[in-house]
C-alpha atoms as a PDB file:
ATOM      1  CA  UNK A   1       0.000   0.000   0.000  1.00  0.00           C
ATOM      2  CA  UNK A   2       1.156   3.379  -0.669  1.00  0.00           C
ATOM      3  CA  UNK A   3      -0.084   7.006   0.939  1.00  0.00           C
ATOM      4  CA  UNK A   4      -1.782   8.961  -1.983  1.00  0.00           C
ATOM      5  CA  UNK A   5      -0.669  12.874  -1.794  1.00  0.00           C
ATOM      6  CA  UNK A   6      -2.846  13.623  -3.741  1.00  0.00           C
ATOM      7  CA  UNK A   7      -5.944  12.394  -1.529  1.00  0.00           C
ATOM      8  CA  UNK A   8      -4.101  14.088   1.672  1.00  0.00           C
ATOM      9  CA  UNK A   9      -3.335  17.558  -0.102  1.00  0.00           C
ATOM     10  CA  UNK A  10      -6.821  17.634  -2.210  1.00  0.00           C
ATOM     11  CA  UNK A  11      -8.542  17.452   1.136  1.00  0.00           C
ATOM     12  CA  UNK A  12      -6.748  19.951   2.636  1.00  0.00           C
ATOM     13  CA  UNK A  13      -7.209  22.346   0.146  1.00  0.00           C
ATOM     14  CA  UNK A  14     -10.960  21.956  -0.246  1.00  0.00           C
ATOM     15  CA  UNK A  15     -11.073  22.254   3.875  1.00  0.00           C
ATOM     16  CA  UNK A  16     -10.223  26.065   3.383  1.00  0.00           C
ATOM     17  CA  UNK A  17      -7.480  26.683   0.273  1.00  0.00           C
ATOM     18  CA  UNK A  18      -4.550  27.684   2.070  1.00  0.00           C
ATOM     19  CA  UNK A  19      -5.449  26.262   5.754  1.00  0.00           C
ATOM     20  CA  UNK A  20      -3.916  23.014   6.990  1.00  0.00           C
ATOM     21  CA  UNK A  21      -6.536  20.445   7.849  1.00  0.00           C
ATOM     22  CA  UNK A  22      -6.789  16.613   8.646  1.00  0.00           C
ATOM     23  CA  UNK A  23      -8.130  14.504   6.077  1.00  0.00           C
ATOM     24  CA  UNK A  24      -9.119  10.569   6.584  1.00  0.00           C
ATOM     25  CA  UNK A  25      -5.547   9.144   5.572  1.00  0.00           C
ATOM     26  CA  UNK A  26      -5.543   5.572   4.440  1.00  0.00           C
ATOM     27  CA  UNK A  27      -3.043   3.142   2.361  1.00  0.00           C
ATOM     28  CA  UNK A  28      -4.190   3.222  -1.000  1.00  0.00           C
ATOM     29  CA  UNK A  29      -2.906   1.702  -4.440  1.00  0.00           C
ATOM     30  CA  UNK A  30      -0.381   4.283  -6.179  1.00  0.00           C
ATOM     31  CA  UNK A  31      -1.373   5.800  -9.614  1.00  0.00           C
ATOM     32  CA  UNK A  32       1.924   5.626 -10.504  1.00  0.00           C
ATOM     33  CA  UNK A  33       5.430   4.186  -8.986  1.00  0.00           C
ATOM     34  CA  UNK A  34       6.907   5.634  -5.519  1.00  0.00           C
ATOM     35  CA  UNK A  35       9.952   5.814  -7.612  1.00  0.00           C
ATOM     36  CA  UNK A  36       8.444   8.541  -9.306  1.00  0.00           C
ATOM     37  CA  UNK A  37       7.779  10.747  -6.311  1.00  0.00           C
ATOM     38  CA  UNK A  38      10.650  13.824  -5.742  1.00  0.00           C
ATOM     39  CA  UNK A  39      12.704  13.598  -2.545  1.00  0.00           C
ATOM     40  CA  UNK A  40      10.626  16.430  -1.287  1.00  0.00           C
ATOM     41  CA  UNK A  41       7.145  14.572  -1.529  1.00  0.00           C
ATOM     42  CA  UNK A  42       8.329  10.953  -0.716  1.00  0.00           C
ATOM     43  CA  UNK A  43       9.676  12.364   2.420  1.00  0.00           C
ATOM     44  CA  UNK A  44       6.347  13.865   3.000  1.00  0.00           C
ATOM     45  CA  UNK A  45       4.591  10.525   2.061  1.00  0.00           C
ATOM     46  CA  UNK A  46       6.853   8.400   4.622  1.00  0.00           C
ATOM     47  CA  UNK A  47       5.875  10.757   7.330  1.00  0.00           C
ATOM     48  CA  UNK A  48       2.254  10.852   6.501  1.00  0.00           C
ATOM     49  CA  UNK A  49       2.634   7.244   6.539  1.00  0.00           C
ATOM     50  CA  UNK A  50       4.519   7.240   9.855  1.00  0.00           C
ATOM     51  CA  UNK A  51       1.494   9.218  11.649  1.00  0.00           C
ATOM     52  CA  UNK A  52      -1.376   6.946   9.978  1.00  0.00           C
ATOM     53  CA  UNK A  53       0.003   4.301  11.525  1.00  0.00           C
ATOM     54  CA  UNK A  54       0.605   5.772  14.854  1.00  0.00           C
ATOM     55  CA  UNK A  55      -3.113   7.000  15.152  1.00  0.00           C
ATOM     56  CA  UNK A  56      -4.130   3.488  14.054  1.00  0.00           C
ATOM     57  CA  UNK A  57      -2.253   2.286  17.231  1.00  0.00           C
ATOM     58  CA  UNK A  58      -5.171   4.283  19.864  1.00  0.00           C
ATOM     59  CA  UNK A  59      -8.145   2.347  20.550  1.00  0.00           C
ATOM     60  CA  UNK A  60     -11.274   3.024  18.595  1.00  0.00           C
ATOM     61  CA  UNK A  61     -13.302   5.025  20.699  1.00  0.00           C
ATOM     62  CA  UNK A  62     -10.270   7.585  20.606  1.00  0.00           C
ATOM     63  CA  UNK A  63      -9.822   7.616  17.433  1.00  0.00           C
ATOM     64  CA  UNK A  64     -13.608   8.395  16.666  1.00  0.00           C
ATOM     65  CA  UNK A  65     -13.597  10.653  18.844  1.00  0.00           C
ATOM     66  CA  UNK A  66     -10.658  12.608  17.281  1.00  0.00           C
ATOM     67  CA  UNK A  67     -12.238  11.851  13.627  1.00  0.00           C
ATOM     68  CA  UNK A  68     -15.316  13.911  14.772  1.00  0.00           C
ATOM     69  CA  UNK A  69     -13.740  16.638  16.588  1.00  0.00           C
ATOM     70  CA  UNK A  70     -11.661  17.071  13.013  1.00  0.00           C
ATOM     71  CA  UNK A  71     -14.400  16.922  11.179  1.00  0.00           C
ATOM     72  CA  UNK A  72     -16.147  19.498  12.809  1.00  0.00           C
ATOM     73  CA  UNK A  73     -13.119  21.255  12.928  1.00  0.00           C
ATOM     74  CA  UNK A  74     -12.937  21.173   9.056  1.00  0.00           C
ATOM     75  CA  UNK A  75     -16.472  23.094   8.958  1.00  0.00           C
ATOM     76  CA  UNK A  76     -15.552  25.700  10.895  1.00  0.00           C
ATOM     77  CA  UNK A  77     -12.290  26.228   9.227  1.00  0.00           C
ATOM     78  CA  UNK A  78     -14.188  26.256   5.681  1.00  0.00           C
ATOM     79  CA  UNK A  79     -16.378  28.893   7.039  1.00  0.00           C
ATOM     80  CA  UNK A  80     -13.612  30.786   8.282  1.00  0.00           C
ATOM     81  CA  UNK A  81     -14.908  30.560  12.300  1.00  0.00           C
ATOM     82  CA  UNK A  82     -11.518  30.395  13.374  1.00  0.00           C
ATOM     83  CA  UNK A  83     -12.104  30.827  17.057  1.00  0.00           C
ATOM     84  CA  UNK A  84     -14.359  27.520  17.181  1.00  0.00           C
ATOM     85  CA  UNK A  85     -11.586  25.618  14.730  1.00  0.00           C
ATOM     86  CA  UNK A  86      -8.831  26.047  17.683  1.00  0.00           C
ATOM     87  CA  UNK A  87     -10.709  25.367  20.144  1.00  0.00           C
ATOM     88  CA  UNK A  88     -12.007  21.997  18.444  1.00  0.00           C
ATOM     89  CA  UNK A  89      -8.155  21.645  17.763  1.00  0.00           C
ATOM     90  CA  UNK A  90      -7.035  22.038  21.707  1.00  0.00           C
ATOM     91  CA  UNK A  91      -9.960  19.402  22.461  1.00  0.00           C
ATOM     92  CA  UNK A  92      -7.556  17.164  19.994  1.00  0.00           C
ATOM     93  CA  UNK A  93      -4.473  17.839  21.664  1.00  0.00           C
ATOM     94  CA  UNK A  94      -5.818  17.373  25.102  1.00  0.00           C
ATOM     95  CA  UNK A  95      -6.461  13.677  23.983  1.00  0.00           C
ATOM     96  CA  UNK A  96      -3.572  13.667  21.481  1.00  0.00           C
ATOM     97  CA  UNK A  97      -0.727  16.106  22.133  1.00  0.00           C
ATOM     98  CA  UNK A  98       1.729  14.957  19.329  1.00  0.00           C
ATOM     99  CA  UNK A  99      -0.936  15.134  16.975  1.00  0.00           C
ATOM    100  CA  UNK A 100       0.834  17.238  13.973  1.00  0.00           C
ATOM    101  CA  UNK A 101      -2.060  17.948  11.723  1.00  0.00           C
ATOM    102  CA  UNK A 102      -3.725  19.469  15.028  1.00  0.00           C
ATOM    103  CA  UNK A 103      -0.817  21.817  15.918  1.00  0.00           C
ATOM    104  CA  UNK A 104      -0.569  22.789  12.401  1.00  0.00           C
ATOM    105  CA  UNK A 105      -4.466  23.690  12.245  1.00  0.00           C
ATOM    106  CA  UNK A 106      -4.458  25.452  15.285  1.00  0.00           C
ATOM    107  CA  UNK A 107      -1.608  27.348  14.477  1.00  0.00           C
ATOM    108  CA  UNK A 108      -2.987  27.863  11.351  1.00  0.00           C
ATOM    109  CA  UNK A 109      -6.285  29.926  13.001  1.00  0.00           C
ATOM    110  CA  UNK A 110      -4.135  31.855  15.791  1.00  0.00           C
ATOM    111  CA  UNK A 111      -2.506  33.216  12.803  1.00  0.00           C
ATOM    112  CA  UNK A 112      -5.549  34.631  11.375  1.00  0.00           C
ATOM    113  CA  UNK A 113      -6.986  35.578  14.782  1.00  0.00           C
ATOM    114  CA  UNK A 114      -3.903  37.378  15.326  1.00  0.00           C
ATOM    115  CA  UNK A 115      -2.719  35.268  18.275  1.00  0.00           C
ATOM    116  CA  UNK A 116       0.791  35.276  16.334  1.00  0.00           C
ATOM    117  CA  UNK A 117       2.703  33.695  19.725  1.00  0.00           C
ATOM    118  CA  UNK A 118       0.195  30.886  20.614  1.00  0.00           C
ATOM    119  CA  UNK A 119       0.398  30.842  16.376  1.00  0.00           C
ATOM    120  CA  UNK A 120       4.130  30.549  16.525  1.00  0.00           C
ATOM    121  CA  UNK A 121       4.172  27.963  19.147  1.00  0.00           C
ATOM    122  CA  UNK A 122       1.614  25.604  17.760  1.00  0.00           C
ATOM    123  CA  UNK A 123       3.273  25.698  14.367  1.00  0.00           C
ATOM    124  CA  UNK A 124       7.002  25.284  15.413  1.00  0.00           C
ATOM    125  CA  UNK A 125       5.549  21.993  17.227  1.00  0.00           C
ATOM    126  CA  UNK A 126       4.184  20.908  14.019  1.00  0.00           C
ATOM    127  CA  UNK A 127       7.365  21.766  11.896  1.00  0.00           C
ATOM    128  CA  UNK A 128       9.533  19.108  14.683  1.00  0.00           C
ATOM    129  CA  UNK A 129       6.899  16.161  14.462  1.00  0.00           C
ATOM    130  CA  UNK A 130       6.963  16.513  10.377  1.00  0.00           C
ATOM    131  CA  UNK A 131       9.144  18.916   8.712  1.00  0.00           C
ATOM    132  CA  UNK A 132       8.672  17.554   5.324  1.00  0.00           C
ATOM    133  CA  UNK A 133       5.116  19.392   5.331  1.00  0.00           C
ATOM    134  CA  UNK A 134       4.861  22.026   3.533  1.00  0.00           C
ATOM    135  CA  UNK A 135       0.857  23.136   4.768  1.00  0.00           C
ATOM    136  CA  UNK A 136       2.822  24.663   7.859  1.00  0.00           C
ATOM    137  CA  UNK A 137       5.409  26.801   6.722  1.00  0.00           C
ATOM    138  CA  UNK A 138       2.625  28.530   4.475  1.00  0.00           C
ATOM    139  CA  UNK A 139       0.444  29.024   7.974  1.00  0.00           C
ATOM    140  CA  UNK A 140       3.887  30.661   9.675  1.00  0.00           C
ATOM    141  CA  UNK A 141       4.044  32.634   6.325  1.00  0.00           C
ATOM    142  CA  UNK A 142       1.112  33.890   7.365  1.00  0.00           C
ATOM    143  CA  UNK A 143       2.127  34.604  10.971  1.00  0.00           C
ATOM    144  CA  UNK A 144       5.402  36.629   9.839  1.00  0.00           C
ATOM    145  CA  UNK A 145       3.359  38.550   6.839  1.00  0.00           C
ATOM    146  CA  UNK A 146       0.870  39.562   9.716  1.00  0.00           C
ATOM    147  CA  UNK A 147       3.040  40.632  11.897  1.00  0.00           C
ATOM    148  CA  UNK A 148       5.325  42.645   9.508  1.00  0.00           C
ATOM    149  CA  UNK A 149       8.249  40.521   9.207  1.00  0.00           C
ATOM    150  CA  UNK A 150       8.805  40.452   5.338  1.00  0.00           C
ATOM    151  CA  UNK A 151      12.357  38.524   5.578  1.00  0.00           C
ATOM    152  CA  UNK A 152      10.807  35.885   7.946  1.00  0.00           C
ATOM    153  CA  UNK A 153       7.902  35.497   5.708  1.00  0.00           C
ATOM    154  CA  UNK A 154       9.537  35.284   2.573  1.00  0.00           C
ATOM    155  CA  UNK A 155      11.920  32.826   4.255  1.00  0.00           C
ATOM    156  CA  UNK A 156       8.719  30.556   5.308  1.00  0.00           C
ATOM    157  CA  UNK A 157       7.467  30.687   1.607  1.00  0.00           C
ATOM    158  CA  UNK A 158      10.767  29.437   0.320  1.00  0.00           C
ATOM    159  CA  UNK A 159      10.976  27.009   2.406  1.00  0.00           C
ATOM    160  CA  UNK A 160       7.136  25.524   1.515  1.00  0.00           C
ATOM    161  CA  UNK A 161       8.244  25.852  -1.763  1.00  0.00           C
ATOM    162  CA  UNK A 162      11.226  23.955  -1.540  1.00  0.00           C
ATOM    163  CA  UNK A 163       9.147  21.282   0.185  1.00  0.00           C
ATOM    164  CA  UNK A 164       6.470  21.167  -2.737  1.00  0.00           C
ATOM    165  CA  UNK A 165       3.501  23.516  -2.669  1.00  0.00           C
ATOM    166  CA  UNK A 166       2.240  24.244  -5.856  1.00  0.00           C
ATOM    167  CA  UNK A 167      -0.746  26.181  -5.286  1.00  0.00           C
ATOM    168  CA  UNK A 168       0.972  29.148  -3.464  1.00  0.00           C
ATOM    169  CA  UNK A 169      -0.857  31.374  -6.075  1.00  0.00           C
ATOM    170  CA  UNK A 170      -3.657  30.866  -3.681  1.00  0.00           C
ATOM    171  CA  UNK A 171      -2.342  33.292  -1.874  1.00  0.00           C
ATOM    172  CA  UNK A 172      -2.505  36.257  -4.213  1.00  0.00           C
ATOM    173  CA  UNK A 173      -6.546  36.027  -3.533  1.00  0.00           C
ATOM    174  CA  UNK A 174      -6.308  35.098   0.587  1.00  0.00           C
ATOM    175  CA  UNK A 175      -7.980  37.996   2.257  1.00  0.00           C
ATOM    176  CA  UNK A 176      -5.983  37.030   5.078  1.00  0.00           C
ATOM    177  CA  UNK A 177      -2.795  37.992   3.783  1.00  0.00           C
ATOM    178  CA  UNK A 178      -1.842  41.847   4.017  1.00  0.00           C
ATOM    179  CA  UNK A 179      -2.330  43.945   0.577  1.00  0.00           C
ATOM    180  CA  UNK A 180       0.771  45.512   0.765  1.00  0.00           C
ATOM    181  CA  UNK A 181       2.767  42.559   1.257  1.00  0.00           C
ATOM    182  CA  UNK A 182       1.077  41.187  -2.134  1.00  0.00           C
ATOM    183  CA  UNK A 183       2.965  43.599  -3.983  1.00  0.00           C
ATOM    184  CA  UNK A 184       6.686  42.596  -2.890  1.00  0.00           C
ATOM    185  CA  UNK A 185       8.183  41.277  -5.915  1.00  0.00           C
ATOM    186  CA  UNK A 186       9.527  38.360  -3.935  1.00  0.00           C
ATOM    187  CA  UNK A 187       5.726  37.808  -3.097  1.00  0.00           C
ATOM    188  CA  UNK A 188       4.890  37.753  -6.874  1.00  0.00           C
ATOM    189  CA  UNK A 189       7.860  35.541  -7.334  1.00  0.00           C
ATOM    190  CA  UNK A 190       6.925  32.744  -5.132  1.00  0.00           C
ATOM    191  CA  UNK A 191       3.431  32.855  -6.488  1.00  0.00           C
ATOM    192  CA  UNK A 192       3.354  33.039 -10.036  1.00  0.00           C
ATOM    193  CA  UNK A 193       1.984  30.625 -12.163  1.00  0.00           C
ATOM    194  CA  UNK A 194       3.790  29.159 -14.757  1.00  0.00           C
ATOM    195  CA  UNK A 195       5.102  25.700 -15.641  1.00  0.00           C
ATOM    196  CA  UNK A 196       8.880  26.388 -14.100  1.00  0.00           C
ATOM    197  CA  UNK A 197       6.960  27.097 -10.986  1.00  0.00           C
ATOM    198  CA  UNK A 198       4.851  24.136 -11.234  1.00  0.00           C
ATOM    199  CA  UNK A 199       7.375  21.788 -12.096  1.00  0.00           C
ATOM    200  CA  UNK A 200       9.923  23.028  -9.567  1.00  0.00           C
ATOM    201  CA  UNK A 201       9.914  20.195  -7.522  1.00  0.00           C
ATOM    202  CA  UNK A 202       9.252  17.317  -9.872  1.00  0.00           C
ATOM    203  CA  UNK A 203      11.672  14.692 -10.233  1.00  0.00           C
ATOM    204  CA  UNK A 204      13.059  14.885 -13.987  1.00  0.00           C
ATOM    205  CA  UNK A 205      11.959  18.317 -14.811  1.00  0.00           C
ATOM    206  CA  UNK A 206      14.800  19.572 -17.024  1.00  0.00           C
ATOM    207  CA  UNK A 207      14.778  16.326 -18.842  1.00  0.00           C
ATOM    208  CA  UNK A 208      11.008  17.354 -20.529  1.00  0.00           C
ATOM    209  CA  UNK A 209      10.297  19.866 -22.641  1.00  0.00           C
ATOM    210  CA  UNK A 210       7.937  22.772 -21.929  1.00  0.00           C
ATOM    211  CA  UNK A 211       5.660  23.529 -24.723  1.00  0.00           C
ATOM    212  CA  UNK A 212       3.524  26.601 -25.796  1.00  0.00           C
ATOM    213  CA  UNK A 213       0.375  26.369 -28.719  1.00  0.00           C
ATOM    214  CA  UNK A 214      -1.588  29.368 -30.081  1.00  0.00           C
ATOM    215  CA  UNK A 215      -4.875  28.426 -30.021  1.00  0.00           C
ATOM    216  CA  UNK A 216      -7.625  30.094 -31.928  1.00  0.00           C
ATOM    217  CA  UNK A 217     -10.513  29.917 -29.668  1.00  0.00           C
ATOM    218  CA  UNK A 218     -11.854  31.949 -26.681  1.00  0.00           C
ATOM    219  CA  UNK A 219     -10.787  31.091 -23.069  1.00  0.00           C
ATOM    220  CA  UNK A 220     -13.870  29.298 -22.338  1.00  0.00           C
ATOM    221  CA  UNK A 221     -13.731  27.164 -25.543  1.00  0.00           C
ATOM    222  CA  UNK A 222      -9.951  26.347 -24.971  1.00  0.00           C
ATOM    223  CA  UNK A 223     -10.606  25.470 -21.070  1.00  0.00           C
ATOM    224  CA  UNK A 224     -13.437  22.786 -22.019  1.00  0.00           C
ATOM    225  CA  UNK A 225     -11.205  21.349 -25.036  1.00  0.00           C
ATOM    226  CA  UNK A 226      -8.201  20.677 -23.148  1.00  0.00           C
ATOM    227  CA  UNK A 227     -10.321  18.568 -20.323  1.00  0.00           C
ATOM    228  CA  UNK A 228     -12.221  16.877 -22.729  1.00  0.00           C
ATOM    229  CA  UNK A 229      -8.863  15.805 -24.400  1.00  0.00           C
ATOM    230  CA  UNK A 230      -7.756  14.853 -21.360  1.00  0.00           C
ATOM    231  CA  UNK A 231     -10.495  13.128 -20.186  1.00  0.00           C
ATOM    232  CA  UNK A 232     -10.649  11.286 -24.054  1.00  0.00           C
ATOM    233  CA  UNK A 233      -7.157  10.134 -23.168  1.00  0.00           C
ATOM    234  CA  UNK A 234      -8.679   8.741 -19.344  1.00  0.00           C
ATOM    235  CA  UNK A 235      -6.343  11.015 -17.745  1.00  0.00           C
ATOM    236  CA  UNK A 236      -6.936  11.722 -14.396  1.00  0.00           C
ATOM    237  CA  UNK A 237      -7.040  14.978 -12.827  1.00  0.00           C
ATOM    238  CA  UNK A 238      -5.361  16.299  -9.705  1.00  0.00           C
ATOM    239  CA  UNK A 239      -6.015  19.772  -9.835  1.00  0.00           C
ATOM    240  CA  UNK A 240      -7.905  21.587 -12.025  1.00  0.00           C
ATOM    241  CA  UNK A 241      -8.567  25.364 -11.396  1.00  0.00           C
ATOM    242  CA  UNK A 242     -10.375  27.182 -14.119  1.00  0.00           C
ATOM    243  CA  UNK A 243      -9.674  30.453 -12.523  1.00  0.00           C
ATOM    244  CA  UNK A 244      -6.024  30.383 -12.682  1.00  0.00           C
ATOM    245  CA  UNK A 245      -5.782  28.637 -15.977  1.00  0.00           C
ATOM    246  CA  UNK A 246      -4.233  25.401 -13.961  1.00  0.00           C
ATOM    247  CA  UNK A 247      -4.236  21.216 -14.743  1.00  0.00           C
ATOM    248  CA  UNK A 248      -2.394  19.175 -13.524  1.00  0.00           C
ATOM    249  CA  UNK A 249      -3.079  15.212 -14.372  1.00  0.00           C
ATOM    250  CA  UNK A 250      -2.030  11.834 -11.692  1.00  0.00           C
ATOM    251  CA  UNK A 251       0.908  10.352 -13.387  1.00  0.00           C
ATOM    252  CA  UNK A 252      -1.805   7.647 -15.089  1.00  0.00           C
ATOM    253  CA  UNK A 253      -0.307   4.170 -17.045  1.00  0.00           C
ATOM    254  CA  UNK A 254      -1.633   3.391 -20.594  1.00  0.00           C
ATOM    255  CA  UNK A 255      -1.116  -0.364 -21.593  1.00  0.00           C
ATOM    256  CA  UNK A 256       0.323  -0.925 -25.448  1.00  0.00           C
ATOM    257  CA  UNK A 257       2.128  -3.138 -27.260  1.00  0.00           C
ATOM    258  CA  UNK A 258       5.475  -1.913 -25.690  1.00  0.00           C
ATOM    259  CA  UNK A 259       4.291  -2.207 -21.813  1.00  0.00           C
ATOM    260  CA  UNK A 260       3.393   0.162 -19.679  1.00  0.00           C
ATOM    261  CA  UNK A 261       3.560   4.312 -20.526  1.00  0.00           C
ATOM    262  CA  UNK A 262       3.196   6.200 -17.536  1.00  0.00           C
ATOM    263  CA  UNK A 263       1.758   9.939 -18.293  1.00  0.00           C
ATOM    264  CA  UNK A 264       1.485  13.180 -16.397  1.00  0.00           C
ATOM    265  CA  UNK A 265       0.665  16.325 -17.628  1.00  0.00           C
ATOM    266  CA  UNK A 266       1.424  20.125 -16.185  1.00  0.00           C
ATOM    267  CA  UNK A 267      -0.554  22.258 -17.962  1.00  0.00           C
ATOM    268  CA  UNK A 268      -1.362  26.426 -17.956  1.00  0.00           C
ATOM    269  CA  UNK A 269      -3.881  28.074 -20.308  1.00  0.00           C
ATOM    270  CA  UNK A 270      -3.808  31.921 -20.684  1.00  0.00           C
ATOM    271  CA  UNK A 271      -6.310  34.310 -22.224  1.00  0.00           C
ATOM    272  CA  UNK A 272      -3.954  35.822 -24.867  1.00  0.00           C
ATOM    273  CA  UNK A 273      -6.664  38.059 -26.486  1.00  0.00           C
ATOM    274  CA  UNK A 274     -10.875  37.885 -26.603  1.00  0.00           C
ATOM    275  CA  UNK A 275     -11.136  34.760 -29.033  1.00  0.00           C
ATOM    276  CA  UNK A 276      -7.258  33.916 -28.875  1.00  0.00           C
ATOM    277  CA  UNK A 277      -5.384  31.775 -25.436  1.00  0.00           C
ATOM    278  CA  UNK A 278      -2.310  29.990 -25.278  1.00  0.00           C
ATOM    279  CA  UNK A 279      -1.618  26.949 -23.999  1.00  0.00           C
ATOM    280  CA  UNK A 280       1.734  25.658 -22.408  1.00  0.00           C
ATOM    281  CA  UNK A 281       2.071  22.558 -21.041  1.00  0.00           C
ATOM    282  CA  UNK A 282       4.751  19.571 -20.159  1.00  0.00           C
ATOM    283  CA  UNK A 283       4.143  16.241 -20.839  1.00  0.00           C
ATOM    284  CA  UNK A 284       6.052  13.819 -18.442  1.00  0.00           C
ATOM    285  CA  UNK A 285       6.141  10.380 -20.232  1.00  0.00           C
ATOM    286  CA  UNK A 286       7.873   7.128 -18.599  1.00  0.00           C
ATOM    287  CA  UNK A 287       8.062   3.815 -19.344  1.00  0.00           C
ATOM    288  CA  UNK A 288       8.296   0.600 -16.766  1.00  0.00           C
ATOM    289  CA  UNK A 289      11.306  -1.245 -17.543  1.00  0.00           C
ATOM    290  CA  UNK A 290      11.628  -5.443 -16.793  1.00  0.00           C
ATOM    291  CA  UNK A 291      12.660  -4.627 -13.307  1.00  0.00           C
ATOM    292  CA  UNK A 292       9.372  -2.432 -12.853  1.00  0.00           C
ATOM    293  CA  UNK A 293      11.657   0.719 -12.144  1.00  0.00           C
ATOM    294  CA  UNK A 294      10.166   4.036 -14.346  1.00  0.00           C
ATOM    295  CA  UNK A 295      12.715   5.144 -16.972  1.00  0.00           C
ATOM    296  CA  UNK A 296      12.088   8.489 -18.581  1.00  0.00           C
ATOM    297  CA  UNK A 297      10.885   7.670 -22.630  1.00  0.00           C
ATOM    298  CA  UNK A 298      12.657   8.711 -25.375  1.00  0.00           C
ATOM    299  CA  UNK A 299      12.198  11.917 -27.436  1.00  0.00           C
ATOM    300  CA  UNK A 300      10.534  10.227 -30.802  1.00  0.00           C
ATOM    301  CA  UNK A 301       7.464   9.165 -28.491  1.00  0.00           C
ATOM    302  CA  UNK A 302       7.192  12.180 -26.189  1.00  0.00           C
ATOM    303  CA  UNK A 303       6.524  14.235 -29.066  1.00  0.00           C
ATOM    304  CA  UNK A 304       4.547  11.809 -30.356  1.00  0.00           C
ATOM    305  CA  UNK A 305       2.277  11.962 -26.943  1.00  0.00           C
ATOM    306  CA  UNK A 306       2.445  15.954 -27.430  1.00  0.00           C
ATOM    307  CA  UNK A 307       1.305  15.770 -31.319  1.00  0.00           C
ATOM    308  CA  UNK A 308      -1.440  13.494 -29.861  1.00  0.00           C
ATOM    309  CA  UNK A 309      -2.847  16.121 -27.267  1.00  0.00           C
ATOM    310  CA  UNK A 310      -3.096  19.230 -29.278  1.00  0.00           C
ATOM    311  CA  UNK A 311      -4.703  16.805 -31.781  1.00  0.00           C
ATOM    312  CA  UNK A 312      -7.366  16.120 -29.602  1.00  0.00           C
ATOM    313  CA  UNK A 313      -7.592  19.483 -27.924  1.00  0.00           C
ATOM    314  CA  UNK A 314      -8.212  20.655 -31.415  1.00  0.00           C
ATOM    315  CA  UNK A 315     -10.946  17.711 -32.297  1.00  0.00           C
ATOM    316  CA  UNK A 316     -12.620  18.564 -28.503  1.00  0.00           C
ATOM    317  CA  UNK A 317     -12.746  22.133 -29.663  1.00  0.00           C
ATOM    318  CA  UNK A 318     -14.102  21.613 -33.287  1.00  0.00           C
ATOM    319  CA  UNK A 319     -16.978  19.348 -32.265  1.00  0.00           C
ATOM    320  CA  UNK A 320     -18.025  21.608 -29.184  1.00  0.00           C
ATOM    321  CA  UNK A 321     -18.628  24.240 -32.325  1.00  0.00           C
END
């Protein structure tokens, strides 16, 4: 069995965006190899792993009882009643002190109830019992930016970006995060979208080529042909934010006559004028060798996997018409 990421992070994000929550962890069958994970993100899965299997260890009244204070927890954080969020999250620590995702949640709402030392406390706990996750340093980003300490939040957003957030560009819309600290170009830096970004922290990037297409449709048009191609393919999403022009695809295998291909893709779409957007993307293609290790495929058939998209992003387009 093998910790999905993309389970964990997909439920914390739709908890609150930017907030760190606790979603129901459980082994589940990979979508593609841990081989293909970078050091960043398999660290994160071990430890993930790690604290699964020490909750699994309490008796099951306990851990129902922490499942329901989290869930509840998870409400109030999505509605943004941060006072009732920490104290559902000191209920969990009184049962559970070394509970990580707990510290990091309730440092994660002193922050935005500017209680920036119980914030800083909470949060530095967190970082000891699992430093590999990246949810906290963007909470004691948001401690530091609050306070006024630009170098000490900058420094915090490096560091969850060095540990593998992708989405910081969540935080260019986060009420929570001062206006004027938005414009610091180190800010915009950290935050931008673009496939460099995106890919910053995935094993092999350099070795696959980033790609940009002209296409002669409207934003809207564009958006539904590329998910349609996608889904025509049975690619299978892992993000997909319409707002920012992001998708990015599991790492999915496709069974031919030469074994398994394993595909992922990073895409961004732009609106590049009113019936005009451009579309940039990076297809990562493997293959599984005899001795089931992933070995990245040669040029001849990436492009050929490339050709193939815009091919059907063009064909999902034309019969939408």
């Amino acid at each position: 069995p093998y910790l999905s990421l993309i389970e964990f992070h997909a439920a914390k994000s739709e908890a609150r965006g930017n907030a760190t929550s606790l979603p129901t962890l459980r082994p589940v069958e990979a979508p593609s190899l841990p081989s293909q994970l970078p050091p960043q993100r398999a660290t994160l899965a071990e430890a993930m792993h790690a604290e699964q299997e020490r909750v699994d260890g309490f008796d099951d009244s306990i851990k129902r009882q922490l499942r329901d204070l989290f869930l509840d927890a998870q409400a109030k954080q999505k509605d943004h009643r941060w006072a009732e969020t920490a104290a559902n999250c000191e209920k969990v620590l009184s049962i559970d002190p070394e509970n990580q995702y707990a510290h990091s949640m309730l440092g994660n709402a002193y922050a935005r109830l500017d209680q920036f030392e119980l914030a800083e406390k909470h949060l530095s706990k967190a970082i000891q019992l699992m430093p590999a996750d990246y949810s906290t340093y963007l909470a004691m980003f948001l401690v530091y930016a609050r306070k006024g300490e630009t170098n000490a939040a900058v420094a915090a957003l490096e560091t969850a970006v060095k540990n593998g957030a992708l989405t910081t560009y969540e935080l260019r819309k986060d009420t929570d995060v001062p206006d004027n600290f938005k414009h610091l170009p180190k800010f915009m830096e950290l935050t931008a979208v673009s496939l460099d970004r995106l890919t910053t922290n995935t094993r092999d990037a350099d070795l696959f080529e980033n790609r940009t297409k002209d296409l002669q449709m409207n934003y809207d048009t564009a958006w539904n042909a590329v998910e349609k191609a996608l889904k025509d393919q049975r690619e299978k999403l892992r993000l997909s934010d319409k707002e920012n022009g992001l998708l990015i695809t599991e790492s999915t295998a496709h069974f031919g006559l030469g074994g398994n291909l394993y595909d992922q893709y990073f895409i961004v779409l732009e609106r590049s004028g009113d019936v005009t957007s451009k579309l940039s993307f990076k297809l990562f293609r493997y293959y599984a060798d005899k001795d089931g290790s992933l070995k990245p495929e040669n040029k001849p058939f990436i492009e050929k996997g490339a050709k193939k998209f815009l091919d059907n992003v063009n064909k999902a387009a034309t019969k939408k018409k």
